[in-house]
C-alpha atoms as a PDB file:
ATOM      1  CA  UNK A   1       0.000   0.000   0.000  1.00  0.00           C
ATOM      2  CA  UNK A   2       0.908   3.306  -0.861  1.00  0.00           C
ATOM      3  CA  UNK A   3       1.095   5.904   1.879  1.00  0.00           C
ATOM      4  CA  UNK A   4       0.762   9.850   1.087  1.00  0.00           C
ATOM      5  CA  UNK A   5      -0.121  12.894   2.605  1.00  0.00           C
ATOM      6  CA  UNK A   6      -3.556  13.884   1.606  1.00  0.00           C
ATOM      7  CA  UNK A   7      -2.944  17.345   2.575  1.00  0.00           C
ATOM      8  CA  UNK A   8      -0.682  17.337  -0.290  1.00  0.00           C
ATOM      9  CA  UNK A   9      -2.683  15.310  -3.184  1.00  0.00           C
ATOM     10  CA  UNK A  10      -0.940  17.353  -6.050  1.00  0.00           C
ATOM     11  CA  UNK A  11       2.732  16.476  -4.977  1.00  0.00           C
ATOM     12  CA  UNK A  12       1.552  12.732  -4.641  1.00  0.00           C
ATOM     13  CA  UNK A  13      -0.284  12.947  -7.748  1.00  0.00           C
ATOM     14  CA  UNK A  14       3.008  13.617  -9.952  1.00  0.00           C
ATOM     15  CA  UNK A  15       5.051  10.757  -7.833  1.00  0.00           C
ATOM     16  CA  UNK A  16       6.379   8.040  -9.600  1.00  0.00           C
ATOM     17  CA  UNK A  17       6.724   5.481  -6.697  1.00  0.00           C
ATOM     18  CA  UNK A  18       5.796   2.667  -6.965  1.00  0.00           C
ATOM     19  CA  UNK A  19       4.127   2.875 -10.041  1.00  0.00           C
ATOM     20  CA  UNK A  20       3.362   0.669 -13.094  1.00  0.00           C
ATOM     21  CA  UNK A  21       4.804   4.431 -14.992  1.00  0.00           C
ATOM     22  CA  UNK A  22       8.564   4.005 -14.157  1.00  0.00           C
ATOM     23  CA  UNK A  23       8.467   0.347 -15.922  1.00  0.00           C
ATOM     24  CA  UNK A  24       6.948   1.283 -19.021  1.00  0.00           C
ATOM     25  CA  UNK A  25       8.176   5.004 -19.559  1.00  0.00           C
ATOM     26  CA  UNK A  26      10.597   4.348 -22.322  1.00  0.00           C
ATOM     27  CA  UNK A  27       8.167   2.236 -24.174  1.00  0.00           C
ATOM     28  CA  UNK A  28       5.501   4.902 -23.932  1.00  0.00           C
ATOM     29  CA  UNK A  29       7.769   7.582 -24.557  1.00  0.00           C
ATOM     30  CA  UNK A  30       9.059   5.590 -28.155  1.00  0.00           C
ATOM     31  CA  UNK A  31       5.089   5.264 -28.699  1.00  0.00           C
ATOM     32  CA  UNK A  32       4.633   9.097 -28.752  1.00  0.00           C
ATOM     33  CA  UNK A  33       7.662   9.849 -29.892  1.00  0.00           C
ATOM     34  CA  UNK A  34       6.691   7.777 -33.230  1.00  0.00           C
ATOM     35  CA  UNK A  35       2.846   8.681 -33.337  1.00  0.00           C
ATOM     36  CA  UNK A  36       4.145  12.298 -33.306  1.00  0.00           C
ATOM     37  CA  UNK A  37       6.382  11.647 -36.156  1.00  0.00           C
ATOM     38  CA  UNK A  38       3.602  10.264 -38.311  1.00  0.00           C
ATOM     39  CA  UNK A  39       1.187  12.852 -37.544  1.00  0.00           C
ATOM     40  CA  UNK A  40       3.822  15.826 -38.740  1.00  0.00           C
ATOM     41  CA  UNK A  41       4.210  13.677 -41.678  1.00  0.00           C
ATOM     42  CA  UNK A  42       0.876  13.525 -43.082  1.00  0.00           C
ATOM     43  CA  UNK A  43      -0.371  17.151 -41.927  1.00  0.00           C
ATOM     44  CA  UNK A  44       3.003  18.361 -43.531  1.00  0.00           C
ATOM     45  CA  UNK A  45       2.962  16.150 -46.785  1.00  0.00           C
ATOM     46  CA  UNK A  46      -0.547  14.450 -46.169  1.00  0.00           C
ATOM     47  CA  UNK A  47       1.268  10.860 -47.528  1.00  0.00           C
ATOM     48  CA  UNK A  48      -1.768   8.937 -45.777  1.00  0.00           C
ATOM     49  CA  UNK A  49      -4.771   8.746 -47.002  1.00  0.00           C
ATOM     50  CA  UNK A  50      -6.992   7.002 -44.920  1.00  0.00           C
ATOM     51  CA  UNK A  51     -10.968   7.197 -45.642  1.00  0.00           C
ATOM     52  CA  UNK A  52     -13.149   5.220 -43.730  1.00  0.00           C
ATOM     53  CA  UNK A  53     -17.135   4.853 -44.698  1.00  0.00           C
ATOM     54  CA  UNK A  54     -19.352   5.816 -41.347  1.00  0.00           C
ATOM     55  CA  UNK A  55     -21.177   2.288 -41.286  1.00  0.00           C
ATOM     56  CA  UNK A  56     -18.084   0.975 -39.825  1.00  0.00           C
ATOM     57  CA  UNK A  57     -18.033   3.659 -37.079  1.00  0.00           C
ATOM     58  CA  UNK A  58     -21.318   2.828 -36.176  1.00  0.00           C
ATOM     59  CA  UNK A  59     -20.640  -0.954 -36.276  1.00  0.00           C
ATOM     60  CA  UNK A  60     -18.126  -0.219 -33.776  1.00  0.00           C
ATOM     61  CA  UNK A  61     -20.326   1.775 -31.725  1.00  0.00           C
ATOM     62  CA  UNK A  62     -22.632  -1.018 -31.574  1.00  0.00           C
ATOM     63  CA  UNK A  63     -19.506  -3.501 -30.752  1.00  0.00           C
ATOM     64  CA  UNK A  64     -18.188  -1.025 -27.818  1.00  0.00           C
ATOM     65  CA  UNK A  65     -21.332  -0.926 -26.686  1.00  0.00           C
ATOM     66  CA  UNK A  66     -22.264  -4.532 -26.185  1.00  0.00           C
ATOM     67  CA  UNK A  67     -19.029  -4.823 -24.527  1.00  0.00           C
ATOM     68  CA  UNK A  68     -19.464  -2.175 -21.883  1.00  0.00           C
ATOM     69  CA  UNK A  69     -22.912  -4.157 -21.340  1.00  0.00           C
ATOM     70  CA  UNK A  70     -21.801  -7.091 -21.200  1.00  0.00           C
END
């Protein structure tokens, strides 16, 4: 168990002890680091060109929402 001062909730909040955070930062950092990359690249050249028809957002509406039901 994690012990904290609750006076002091915004210094806790920022804390990397003994959090799941410190194992997976460099991971997570490479993940935005790349997803940033690719964004800039197809606002500055627009190389993708991805167009998806709105039946398939509904479908996954529909899927989500099972699954939160379920």
């Amino acid at each position: 168990m994690i012990q904290y001062d609750s006076k002091s909730w915004l210094a806790s909040l920022f804390t990397l002890r003994g959090l799941y955070l410190r194992r997976i930062f460099w991971s997570l950092l490479f993940i935005v680091a790349l997803t940033t990359l690719i964004c800039l690249l197809d606002f500055t050249f627009n190389v993708i060109d991805i167009r998806l028809p709105l039946s398939e957002h509904s479908l996954m509406g529909v899927v989500l929402g099972l699954l939160l039901v379920f």
